[in-house]
PDB file of N, CA and C in Angstrom:
ATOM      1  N   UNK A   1    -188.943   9.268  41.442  1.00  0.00           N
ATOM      2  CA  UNK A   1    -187.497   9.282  41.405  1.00  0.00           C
ATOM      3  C   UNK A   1    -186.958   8.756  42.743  1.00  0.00           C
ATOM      4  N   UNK A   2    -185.800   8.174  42.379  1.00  0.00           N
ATOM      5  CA  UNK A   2    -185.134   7.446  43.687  1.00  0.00           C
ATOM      6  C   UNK A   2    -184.024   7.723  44.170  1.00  0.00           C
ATOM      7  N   UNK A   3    -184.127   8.098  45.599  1.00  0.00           N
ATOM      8  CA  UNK A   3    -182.755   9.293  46.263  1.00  0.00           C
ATOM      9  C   UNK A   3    -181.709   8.223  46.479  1.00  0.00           C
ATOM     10  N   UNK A   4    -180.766   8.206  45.885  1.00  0.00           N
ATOM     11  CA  UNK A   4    -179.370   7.528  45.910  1.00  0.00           C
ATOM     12  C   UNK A   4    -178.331   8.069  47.055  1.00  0.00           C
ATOM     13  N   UNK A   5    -178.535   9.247  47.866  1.00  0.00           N
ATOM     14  CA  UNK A   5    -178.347   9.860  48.743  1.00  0.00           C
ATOM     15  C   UNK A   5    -177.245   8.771  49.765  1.00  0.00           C
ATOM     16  N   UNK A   6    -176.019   8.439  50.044  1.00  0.00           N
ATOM     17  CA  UNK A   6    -175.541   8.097  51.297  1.00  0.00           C
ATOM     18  C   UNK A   6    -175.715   8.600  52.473  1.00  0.00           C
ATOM     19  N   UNK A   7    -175.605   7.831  53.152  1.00  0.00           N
ATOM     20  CA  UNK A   7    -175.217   8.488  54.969  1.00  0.00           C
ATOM     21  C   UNK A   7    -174.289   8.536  55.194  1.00  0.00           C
ATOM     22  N   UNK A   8    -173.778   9.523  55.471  1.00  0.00           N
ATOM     23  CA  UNK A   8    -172.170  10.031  56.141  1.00  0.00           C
ATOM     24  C   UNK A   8    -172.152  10.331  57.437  1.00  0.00           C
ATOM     25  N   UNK A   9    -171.765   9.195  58.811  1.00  0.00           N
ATOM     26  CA  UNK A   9    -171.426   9.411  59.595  1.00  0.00           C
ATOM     27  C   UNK A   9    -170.590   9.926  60.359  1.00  0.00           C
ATOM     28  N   UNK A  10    -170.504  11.576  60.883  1.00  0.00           N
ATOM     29  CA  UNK A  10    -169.561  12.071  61.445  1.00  0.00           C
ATOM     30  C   UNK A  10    -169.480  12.080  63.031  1.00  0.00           C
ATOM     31  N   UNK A  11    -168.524  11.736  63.639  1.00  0.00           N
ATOM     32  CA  UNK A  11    -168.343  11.765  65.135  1.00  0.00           C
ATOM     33  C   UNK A  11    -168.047  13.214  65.253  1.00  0.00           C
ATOM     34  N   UNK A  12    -168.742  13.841  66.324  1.00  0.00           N
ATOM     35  CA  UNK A  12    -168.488  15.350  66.491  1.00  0.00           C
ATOM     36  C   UNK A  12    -168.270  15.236  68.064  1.00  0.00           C
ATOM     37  N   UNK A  13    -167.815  14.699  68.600  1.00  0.00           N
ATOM     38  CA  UNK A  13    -167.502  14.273  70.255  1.00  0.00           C
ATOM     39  C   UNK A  13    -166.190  14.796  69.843  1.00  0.00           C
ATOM     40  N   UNK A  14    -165.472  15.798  70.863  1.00  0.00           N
ATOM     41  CA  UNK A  14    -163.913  16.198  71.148  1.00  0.00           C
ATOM     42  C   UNK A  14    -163.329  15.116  71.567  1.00  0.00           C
ATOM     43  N   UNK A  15    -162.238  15.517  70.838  1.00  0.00           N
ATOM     44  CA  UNK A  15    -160.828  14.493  71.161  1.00  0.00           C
ATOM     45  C   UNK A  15    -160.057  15.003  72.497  1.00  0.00           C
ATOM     46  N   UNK A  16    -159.961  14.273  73.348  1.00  0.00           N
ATOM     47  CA  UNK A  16    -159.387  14.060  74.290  1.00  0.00           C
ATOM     48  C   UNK A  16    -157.989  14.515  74.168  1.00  0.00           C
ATOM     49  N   UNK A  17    -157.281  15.735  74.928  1.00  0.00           N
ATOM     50  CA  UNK A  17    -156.363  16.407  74.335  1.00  0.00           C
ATOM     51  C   UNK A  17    -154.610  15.068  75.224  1.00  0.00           C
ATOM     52  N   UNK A  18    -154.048  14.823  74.530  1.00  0.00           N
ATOM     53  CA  UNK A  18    -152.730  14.501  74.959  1.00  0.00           C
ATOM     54  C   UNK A  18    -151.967  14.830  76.567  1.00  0.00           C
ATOM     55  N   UNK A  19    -152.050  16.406  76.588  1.00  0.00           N
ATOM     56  CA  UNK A  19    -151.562  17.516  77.122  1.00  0.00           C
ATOM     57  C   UNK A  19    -152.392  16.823  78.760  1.00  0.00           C
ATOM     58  N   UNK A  20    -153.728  16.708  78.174  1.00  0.00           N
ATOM     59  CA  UNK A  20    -154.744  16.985  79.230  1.00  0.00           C
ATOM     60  C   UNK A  20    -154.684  16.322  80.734  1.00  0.00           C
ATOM     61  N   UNK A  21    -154.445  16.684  81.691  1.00  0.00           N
ATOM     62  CA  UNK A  21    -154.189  15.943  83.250  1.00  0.00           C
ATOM     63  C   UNK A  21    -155.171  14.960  83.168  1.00  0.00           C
ATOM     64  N   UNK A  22    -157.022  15.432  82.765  1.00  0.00           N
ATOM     65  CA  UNK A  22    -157.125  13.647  83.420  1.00  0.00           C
ATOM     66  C   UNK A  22    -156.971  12.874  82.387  1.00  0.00           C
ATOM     67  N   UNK A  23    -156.771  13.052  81.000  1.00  0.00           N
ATOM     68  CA  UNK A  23    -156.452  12.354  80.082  1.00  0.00           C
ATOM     69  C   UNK A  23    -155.216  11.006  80.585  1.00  0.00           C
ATOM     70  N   UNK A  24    -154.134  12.017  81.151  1.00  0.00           N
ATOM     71  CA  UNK A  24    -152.954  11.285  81.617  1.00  0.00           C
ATOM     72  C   UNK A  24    -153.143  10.361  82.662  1.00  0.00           C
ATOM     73  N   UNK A  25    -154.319  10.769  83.409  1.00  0.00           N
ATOM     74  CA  UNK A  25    -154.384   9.871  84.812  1.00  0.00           C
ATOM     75  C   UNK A  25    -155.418   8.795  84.383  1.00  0.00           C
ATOM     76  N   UNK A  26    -156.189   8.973  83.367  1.00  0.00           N
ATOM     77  CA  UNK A  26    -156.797   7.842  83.322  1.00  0.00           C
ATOM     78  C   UNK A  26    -155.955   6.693  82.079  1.00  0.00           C
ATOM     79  N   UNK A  27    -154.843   7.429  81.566  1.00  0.00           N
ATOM     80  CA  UNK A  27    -153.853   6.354  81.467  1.00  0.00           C
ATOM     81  C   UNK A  27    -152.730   5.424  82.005  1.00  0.00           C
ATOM     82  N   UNK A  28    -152.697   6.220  82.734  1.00  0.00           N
ATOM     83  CA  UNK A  28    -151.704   5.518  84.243  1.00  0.00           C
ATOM     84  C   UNK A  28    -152.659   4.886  85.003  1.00  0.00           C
ATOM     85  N   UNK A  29    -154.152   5.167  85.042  1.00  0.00           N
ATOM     86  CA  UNK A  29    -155.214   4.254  85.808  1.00  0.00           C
ATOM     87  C   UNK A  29    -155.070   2.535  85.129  1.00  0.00           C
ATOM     88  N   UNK A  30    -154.954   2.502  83.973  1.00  0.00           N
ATOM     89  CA  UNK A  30    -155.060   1.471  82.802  1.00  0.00           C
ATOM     90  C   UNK A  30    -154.305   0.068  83.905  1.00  0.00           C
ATOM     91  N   UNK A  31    -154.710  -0.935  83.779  1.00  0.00           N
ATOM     92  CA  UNK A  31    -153.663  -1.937  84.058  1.00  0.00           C
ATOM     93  C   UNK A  31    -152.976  -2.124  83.354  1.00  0.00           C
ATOM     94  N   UNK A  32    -151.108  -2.713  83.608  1.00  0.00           N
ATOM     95  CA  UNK A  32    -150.342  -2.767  83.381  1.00  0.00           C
ATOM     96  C   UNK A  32    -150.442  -4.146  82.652  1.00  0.00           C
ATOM     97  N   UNK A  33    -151.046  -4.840  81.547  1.00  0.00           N
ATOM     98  CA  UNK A  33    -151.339  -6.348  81.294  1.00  0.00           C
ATOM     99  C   UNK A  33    -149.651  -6.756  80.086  1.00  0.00           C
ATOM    100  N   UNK A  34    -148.849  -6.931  80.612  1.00  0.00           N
ATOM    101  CA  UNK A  34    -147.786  -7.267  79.717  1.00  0.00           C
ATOM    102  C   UNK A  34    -147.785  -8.975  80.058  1.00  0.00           C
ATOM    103  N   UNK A  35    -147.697  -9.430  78.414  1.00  0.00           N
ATOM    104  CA  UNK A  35    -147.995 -11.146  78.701  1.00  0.00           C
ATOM    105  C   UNK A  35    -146.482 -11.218  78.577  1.00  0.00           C
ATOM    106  N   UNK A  36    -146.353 -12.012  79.508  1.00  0.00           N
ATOM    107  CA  UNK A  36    -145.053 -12.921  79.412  1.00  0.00           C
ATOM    108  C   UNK A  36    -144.537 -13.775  78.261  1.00  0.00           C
ATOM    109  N   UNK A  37    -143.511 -14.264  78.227  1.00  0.00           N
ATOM    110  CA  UNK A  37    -143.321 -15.212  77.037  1.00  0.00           C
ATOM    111  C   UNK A  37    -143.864 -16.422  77.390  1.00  0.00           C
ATOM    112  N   UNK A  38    -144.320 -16.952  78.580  1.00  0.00           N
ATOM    113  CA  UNK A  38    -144.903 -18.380  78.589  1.00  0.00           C
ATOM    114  C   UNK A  38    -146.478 -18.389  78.472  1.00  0.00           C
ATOM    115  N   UNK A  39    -146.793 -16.680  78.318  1.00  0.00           N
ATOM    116  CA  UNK A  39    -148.221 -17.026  78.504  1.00  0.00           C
ATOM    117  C   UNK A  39    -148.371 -16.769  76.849  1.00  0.00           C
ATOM    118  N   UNK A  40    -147.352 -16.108  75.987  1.00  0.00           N
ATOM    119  CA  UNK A  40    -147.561 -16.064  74.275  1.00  0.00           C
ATOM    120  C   UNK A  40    -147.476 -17.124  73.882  1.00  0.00           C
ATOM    121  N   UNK A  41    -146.282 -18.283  74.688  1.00  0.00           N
ATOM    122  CA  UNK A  41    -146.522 -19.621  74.276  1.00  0.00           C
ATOM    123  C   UNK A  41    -147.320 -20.093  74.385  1.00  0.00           C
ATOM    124  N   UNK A  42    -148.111 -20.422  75.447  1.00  0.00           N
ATOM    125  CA  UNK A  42    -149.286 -20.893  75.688  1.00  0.00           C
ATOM    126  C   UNK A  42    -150.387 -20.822  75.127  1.00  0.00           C
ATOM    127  N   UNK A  43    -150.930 -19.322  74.358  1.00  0.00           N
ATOM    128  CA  UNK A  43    -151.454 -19.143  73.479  1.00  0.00           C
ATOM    129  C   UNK A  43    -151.374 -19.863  71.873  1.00  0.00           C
ATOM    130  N   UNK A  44    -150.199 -19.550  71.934  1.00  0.00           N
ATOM    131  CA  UNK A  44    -149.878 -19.821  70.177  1.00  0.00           C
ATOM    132  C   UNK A  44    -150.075 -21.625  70.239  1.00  0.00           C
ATOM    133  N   UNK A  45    -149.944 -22.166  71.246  1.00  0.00           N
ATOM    134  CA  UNK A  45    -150.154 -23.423  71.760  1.00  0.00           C
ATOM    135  C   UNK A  45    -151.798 -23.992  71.312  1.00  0.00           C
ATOM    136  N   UNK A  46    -152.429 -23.244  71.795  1.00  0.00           N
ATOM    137  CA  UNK A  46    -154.280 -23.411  71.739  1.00  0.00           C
ATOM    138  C   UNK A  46    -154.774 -23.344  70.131  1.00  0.00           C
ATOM    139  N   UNK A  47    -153.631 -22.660  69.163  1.00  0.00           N
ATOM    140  CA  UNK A  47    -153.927 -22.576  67.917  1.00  0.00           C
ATOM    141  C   UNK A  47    -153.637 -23.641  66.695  1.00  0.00           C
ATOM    142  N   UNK A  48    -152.198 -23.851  67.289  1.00  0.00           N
ATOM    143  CA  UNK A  48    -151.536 -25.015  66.464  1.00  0.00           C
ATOM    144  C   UNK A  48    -152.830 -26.339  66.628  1.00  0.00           C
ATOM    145  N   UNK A  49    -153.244 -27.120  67.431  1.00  0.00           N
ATOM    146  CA  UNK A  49    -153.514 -28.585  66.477  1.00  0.00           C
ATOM    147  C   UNK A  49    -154.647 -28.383  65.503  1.00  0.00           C
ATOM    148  N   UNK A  50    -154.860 -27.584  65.028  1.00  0.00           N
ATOM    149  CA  UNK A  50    -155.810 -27.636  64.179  1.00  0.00           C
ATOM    150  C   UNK A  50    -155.607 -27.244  62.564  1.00  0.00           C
ATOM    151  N   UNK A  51    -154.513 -26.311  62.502  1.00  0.00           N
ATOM    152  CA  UNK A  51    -153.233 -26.299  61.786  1.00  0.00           C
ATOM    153  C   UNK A  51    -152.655 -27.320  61.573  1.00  0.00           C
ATOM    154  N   UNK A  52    -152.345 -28.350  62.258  1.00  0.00           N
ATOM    155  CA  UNK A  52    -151.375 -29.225  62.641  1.00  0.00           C
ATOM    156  C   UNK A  52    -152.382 -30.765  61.605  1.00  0.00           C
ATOM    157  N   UNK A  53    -153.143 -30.674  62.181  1.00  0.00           N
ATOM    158  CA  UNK A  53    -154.613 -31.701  61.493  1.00  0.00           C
ATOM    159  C   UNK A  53    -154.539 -31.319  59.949  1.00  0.00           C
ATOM    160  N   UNK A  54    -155.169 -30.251  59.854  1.00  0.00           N
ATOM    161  CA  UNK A  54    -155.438 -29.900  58.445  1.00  0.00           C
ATOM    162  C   UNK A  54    -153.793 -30.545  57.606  1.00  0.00           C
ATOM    163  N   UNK A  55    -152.655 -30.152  58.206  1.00  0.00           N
ATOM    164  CA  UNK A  55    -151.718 -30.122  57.411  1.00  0.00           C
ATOM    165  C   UNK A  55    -151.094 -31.899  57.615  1.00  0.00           C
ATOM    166  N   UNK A  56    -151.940 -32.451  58.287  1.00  0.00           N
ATOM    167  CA  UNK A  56    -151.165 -34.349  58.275  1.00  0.00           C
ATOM    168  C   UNK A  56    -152.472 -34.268  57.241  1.00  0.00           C
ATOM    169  N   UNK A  57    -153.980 -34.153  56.816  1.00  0.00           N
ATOM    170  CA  UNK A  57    -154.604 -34.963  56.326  1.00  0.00           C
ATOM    171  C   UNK A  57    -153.965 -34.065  54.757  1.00  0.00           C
ATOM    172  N   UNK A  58    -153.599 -32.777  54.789  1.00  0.00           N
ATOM    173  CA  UNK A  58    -153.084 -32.505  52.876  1.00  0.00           C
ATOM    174  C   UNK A  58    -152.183 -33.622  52.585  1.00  0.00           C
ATOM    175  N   UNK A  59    -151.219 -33.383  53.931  1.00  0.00           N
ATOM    176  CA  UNK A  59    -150.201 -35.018  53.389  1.00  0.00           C
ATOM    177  C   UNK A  59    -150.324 -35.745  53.291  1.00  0.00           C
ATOM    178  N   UNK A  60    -151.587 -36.813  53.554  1.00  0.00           N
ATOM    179  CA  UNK A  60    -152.311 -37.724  53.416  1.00  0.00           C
ATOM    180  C   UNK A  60    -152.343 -38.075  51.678  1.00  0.00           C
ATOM    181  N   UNK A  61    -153.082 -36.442  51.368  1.00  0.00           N
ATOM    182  CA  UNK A  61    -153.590 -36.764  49.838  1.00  0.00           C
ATOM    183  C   UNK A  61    -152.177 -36.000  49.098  1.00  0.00           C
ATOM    184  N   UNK A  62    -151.740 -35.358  49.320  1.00  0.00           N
ATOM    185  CA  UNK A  62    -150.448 -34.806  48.312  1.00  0.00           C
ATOM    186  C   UNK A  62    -149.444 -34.860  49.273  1.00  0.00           C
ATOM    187  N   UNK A  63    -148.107 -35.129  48.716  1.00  0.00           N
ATOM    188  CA  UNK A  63    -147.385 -34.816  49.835  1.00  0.00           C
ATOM    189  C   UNK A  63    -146.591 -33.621  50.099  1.00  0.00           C
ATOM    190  N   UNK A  64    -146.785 -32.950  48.833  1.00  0.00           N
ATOM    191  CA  UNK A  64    -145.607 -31.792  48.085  1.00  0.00           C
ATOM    192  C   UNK A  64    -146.077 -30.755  49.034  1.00  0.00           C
ATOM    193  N   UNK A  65    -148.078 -30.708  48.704  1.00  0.00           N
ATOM    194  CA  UNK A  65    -148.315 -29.601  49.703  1.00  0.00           C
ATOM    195  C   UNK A  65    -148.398 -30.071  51.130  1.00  0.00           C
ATOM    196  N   UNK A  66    -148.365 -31.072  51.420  1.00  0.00           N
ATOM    197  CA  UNK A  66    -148.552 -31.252  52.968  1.00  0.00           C
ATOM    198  C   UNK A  66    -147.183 -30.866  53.536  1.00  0.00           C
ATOM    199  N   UNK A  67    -146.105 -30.915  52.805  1.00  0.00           N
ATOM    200  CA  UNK A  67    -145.718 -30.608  53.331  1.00  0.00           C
ATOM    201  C   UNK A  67    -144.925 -28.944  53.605  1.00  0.00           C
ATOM    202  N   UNK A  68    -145.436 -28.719  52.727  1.00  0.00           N
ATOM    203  CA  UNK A  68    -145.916 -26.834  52.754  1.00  0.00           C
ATOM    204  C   UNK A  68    -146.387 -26.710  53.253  1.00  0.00           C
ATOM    205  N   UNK A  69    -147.546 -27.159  54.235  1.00  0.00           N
ATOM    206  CA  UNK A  69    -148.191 -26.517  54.978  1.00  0.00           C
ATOM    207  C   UNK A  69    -147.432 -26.822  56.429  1.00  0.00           C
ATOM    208  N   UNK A  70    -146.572 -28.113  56.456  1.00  0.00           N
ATOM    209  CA  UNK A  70    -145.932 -28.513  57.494  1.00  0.00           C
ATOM    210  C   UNK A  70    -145.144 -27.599  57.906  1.00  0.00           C
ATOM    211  N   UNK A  71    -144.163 -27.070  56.868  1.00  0.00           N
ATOM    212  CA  UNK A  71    -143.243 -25.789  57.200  1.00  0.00           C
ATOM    213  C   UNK A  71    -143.569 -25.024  57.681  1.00  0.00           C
ATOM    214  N   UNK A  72    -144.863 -24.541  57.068  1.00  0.00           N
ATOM    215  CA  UNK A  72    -145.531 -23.113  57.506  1.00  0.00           C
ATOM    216  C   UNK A  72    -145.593 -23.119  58.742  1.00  0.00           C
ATOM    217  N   UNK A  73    -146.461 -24.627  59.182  1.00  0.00           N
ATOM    218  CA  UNK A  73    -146.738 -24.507  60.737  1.00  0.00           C
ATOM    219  C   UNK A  73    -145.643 -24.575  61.918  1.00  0.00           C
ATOM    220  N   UNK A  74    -144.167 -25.308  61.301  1.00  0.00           N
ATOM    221  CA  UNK A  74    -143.157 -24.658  61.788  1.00  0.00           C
ATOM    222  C   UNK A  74    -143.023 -23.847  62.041  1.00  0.00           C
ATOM    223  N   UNK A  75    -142.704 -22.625  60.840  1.00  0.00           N
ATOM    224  CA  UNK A  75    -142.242 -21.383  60.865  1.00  0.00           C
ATOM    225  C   UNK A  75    -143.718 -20.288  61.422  1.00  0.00           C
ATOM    226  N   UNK A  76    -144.626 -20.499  61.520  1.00  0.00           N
ATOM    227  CA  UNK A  76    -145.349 -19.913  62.370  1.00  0.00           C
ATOM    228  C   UNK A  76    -145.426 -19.836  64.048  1.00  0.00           C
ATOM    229  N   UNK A  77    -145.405 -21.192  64.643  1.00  0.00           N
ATOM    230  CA  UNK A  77    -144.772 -21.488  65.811  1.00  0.00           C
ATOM    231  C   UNK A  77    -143.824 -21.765  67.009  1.00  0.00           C
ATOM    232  N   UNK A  78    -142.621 -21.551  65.957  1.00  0.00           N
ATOM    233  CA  UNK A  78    -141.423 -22.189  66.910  1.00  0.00           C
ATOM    234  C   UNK A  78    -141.238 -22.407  67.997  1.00  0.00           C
ATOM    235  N   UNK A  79    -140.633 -22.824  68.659  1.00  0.00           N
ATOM    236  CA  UNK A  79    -140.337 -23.103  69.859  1.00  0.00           C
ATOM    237  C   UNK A  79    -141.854 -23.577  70.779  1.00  0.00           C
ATOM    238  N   UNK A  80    -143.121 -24.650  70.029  1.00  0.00           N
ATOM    239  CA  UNK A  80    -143.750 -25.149  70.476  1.00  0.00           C
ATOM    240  C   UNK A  80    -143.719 -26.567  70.188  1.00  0.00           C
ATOM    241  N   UNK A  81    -144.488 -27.244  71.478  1.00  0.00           N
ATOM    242  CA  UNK A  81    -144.127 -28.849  71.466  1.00  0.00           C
ATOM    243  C   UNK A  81    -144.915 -29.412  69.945  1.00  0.00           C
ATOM    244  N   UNK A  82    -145.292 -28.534  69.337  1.00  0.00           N
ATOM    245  CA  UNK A  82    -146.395 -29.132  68.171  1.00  0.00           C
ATOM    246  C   UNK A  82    -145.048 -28.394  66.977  1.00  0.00           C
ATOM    247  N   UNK A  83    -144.240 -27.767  67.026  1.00  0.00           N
ATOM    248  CA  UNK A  83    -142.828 -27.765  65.954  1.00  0.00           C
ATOM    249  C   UNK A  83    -141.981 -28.573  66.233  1.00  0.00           C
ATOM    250  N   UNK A  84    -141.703 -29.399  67.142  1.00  0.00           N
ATOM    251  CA  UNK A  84    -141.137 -29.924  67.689  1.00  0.00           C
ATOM    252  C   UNK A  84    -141.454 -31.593  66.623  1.00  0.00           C
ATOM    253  N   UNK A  85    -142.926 -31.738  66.759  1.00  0.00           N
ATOM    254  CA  UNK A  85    -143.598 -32.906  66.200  1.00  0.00           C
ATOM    255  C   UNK A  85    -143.344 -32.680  64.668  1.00  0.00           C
ATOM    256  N   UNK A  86    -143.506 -31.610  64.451  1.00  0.00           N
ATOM    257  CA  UNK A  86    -143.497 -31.489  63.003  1.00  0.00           C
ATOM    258  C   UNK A  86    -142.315 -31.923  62.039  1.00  0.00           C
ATOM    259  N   UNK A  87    -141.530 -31.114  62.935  1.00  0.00           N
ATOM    260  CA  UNK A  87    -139.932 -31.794  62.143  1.00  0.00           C
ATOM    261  C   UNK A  87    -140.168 -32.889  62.642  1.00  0.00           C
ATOM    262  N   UNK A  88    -140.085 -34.042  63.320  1.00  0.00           N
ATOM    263  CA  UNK A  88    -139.954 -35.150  62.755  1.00  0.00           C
ATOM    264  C   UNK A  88    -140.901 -35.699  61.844  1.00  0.00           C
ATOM    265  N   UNK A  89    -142.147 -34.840  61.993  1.00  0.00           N
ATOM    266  CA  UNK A  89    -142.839 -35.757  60.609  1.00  0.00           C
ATOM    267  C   UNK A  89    -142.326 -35.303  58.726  1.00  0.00           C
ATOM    268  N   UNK A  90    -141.648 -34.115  59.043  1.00  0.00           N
ATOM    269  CA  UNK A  90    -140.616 -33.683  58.112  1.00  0.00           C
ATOM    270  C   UNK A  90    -140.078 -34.775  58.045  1.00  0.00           C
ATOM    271  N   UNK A  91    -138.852 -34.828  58.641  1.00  0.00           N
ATOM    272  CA  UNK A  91    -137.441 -35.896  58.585  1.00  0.00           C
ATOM    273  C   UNK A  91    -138.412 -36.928  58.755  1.00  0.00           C
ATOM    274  N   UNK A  92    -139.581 -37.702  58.701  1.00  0.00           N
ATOM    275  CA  UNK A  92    -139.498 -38.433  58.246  1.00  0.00           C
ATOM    276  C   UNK A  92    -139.959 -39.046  56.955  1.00  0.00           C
ATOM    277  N   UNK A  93    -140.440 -38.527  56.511  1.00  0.00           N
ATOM    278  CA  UNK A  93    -140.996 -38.318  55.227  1.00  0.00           C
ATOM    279  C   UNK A  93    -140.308 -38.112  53.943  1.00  0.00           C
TER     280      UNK A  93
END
């Protein structure tokens, strides 16, 4: 006969109470990492051309969805130099 038995992993380590002083100090130890808005741009920047690729070669072969995907990559990015490109390949199309 064959034991069908799962493993149920339980963590039995205490939770670290809220209340607790060094709880608190080793959250105020934490660095303070707040990204700026030029460094979220910058990011969202490193993501777009590849998005940006995929969605000129759909328009290549369809244009209906290329350019659904064109929007998208608009409305996912705004205010980057790669939305910027996009509407005009919108308007021109």
């Amino acid at each position: 006969m064959v034991s069908t038995a799962k493993k149920i992993n339980i963590d039995v380590r205490p939770k670290p109470f809220k209340d607790d002083p060094a709880t608190q100090q080793a959250e105020e130890a934490k660095p303070a990492t707040q990204k700026t808005e030029q460094d979220d741009l910058a990011e969202r920047e490193k993501k777009v051309p590849a998005k940006l690729r995929l969605a000129k070669q759909i328009l290549k072969k369809n244009k209906i969805s290329g350019n659904k995907w064109l929007r998208n990559v608009m409305k996912e990015y705004p205010g980057t130099a790669t939305a910027v490109e996009v509407e005009k390949l919108l308007k021109g199309k």
